[in-house]
N, C-alpha and C. Protein backbone atom coordinates (compact mmCIF):
# COMPACT_ATOMS: atom_id res chain seq x y z
N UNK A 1 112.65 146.41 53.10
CA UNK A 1 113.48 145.38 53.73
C UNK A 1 114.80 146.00 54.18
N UNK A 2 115.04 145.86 55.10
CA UNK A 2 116.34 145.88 55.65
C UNK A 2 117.38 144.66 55.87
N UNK A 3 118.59 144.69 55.56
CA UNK A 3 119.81 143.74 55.66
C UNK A 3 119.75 143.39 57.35
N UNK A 4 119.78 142.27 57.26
CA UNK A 4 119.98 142.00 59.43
C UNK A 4 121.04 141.08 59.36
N UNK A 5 121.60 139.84 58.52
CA UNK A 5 122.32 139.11 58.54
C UNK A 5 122.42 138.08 57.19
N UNK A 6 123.59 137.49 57.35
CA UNK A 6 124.10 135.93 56.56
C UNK A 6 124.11 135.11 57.51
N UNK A 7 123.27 133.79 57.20
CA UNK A 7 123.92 132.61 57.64
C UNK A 7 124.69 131.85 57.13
N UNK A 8 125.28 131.18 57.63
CA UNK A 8 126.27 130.11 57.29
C UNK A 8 126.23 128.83 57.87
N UNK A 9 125.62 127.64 57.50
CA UNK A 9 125.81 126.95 57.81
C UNK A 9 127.12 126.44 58.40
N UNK A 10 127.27 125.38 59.74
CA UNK A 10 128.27 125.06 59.63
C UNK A 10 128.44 123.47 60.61
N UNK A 11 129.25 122.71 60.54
CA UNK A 11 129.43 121.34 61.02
C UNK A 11 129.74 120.78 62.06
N UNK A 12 130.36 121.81 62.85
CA UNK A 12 130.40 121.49 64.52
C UNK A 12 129.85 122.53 65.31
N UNK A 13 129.64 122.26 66.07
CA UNK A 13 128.87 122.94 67.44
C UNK A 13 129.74 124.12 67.61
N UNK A 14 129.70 125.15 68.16
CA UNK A 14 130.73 126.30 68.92
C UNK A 14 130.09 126.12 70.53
N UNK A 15 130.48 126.76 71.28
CA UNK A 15 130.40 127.22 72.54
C UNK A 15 129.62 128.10 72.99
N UNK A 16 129.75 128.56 71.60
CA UNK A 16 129.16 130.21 72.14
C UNK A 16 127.40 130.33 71.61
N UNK A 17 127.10 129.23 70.87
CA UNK A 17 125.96 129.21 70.05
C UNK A 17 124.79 128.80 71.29
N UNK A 18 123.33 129.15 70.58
CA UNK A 18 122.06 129.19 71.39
C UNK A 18 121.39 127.86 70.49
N UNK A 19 120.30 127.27 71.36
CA UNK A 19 120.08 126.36 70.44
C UNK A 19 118.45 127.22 70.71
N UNK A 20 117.71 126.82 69.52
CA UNK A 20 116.33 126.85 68.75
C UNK A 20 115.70 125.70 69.13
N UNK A 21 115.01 125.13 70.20
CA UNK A 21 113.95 123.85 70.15
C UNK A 21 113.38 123.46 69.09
N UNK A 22 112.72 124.43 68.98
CA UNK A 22 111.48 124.03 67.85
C UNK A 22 111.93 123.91 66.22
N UNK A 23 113.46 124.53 66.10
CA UNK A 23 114.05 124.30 65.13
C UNK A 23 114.84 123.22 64.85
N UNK A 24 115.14 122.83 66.16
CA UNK A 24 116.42 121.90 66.35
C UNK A 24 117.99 122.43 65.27
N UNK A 25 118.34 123.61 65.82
CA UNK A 25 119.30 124.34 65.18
C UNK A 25 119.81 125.35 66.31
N UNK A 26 121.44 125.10 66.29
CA UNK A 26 121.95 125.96 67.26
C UNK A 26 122.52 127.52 66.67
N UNK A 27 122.58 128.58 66.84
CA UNK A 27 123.27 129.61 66.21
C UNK A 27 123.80 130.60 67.03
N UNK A 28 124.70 131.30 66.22
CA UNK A 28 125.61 132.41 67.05
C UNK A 28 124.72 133.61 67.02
N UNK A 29 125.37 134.65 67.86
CA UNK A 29 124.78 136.11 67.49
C UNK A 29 125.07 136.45 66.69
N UNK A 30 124.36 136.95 65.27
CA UNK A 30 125.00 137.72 64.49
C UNK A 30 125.12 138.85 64.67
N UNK A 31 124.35 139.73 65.10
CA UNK A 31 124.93 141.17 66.05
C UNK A 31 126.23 141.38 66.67
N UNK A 32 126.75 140.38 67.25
CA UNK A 32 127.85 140.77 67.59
C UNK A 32 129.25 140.14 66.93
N UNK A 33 128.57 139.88 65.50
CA UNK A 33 129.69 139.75 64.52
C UNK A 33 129.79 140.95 63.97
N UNK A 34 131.44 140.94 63.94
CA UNK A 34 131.50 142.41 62.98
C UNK A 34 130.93 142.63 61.47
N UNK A 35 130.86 141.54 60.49
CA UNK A 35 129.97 141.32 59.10
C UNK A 35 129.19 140.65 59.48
N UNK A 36 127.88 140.56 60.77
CA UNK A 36 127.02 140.04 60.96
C UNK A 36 126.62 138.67 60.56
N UNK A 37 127.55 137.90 60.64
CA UNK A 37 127.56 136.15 60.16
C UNK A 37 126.86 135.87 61.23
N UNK A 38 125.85 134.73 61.20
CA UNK A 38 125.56 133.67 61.66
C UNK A 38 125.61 133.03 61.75
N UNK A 39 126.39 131.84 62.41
CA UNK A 39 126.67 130.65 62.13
C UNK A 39 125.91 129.47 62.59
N UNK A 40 125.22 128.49 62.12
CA UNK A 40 124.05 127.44 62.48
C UNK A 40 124.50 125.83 62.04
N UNK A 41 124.25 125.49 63.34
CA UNK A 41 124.44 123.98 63.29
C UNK A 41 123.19 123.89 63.52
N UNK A 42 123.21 122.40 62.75
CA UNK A 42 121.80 121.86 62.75
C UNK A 42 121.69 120.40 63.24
N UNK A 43 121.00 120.22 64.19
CA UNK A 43 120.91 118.56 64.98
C UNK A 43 120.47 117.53 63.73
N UNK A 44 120.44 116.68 63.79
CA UNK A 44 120.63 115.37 63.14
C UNK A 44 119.17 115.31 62.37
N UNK A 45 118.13 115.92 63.59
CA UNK A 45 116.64 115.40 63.33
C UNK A 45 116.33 116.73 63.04
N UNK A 46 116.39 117.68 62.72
CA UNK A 46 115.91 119.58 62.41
C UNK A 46 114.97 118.87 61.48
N UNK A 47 114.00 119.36 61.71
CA UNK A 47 112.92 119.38 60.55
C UNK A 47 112.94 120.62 59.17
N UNK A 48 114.26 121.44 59.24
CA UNK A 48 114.13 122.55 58.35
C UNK A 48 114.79 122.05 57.23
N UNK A 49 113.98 122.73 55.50
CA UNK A 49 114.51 121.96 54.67
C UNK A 49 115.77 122.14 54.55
N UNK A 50 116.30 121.02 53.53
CA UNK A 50 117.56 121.07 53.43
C UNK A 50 118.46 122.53 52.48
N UNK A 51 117.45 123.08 51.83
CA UNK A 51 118.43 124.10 51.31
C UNK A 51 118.79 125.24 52.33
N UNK A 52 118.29 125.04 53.90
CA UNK A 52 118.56 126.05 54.38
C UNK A 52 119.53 125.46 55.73
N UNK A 53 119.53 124.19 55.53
CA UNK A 53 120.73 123.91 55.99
C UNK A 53 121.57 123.51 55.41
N UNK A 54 121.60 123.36 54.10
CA UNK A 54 122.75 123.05 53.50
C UNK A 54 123.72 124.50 52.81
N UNK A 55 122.86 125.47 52.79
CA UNK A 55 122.72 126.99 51.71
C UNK A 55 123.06 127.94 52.86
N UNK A 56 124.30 128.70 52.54
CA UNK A 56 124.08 129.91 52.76
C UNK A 56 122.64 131.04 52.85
N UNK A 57 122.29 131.85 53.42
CA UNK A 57 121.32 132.53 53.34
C UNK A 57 121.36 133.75 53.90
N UNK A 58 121.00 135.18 52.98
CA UNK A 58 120.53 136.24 53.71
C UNK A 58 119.54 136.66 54.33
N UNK A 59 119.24 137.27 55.47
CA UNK A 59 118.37 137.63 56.21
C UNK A 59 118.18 139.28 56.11
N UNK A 60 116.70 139.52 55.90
CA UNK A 60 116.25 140.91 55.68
C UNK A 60 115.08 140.86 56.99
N UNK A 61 114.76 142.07 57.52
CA UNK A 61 113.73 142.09 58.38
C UNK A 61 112.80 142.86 57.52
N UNK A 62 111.38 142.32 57.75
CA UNK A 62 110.61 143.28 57.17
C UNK A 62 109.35 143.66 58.24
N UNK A 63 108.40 144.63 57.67
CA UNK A 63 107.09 145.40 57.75
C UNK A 63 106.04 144.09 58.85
N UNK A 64 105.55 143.17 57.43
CA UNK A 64 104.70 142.53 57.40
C UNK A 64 104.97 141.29 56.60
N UNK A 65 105.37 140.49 57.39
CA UNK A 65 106.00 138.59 57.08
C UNK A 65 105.16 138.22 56.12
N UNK A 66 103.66 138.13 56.49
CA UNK A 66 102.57 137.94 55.79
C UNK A 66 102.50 138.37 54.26
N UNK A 67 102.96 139.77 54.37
CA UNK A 67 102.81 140.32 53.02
C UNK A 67 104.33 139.53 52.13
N UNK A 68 105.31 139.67 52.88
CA UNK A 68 106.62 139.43 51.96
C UNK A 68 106.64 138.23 51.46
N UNK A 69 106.15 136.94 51.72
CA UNK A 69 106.14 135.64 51.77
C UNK A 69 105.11 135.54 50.42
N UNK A 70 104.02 136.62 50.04
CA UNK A 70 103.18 136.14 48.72
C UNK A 70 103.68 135.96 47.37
N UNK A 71 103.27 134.92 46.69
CA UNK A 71 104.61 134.87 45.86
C UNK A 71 105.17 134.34 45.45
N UNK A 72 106.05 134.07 46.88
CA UNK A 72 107.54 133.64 46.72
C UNK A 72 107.15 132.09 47.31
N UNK A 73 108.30 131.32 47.20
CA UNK A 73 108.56 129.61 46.95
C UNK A 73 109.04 129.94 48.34
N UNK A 74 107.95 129.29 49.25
CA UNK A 74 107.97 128.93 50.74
C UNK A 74 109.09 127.71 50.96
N UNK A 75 110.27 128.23 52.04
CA UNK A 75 110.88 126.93 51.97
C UNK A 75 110.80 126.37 53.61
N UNK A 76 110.29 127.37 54.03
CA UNK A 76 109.79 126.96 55.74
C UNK A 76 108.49 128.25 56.06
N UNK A 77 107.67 127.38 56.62
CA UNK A 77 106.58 128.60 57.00
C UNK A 77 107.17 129.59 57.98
N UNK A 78 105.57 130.27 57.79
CA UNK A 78 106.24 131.34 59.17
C UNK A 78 106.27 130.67 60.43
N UNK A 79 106.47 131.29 61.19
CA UNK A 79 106.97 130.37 62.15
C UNK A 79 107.43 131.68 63.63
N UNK A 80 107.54 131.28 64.97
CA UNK A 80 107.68 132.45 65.91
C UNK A 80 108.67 131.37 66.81
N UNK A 81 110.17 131.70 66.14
CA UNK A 81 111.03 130.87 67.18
C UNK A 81 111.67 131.57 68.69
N UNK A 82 111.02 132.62 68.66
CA UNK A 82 111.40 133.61 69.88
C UNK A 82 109.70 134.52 69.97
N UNK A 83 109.60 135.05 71.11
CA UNK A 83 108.48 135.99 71.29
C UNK A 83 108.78 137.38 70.67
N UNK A 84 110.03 137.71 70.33
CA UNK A 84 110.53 138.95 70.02
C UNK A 84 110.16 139.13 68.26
N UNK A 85 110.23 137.86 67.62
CA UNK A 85 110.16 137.60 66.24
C UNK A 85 109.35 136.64 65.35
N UNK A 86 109.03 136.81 64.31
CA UNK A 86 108.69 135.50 63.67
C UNK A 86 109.57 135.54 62.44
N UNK A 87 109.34 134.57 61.89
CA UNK A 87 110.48 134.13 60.57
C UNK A 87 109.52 133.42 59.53
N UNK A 88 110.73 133.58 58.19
CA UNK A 88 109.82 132.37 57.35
C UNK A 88 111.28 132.25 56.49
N UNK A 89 111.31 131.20 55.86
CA UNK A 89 112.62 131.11 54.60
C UNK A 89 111.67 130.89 53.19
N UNK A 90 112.42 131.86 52.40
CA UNK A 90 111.67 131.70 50.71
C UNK A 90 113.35 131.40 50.18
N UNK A 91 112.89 130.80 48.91
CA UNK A 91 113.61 130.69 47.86
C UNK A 91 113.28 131.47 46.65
N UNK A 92 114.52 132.46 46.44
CA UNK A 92 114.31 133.74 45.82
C UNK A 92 115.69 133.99 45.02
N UNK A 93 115.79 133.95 43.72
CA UNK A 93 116.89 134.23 43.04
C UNK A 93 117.77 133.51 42.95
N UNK A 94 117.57 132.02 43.70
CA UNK A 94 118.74 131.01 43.52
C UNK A 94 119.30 131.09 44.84
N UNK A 95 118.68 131.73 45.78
CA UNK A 95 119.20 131.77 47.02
C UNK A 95 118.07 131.75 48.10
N UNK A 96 118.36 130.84 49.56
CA UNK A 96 117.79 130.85 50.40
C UNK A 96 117.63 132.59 51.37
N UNK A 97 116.44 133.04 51.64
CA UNK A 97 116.68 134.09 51.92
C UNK A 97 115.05 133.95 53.47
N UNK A 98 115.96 134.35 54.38
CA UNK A 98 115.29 134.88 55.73
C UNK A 98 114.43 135.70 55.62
N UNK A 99 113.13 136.04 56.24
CA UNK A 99 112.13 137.29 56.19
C UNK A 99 112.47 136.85 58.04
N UNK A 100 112.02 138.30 58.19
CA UNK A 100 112.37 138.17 60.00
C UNK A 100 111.11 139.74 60.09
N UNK A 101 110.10 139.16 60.92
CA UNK A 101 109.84 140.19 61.40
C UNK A 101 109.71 140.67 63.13
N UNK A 102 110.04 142.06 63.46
CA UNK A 102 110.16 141.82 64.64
C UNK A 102 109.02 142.54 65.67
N UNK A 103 108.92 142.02 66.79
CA UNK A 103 107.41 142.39 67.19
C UNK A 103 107.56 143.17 68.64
């Protein structure tokens, strides 16, 4: 696993943020944060659970999504919110944590 980012939830919209359809969640680049924050608003109706919009969360990229996800306490499936990536959120250590793999 590699470190890719933190999210952060947060309560108003920015300007600068992208929105997610299928997530119904808007977010910043974290790449072009200097401590790679993410920041995510989430629309009214997001179907994602609440600990990952309510929770901070780190994001690791890995190998094989499939493999990292066995296990662990699914808190959103996998899922392909871009063609570049797929995702999944586990709950791991008391913390919401990102799997990102990229394709």
């Amino acid at each position: 696993m590699t470190y890719n980012h933190t999210g952060i939830p947060v309560y108003e919209k920015a300007d600068n943020m992208v929105f997610i359809e299928s997530l119904k969640v808007w977010i910043t680049d974290a790449a072009s944060h200097p401590y790679k924050i993410e920041y995510l608003y989430f629309e009214p109706d997001s179907p994602m659970a609440a600990a990952i919009q309510d929770e901070t969360h780190v994001a690791y990229v890995v190998d094989d999504i499939e493999a990292a996800i066995v296990g662990k306490s699914v808190l959103w499936p996998i899922c392909q919110p871009a063609p570049s990536m797929k995702i999944a959120f586990i709950y791991d250590e008391g913390l919401p944590v990102e799997l990102i793999q990229l394709m």
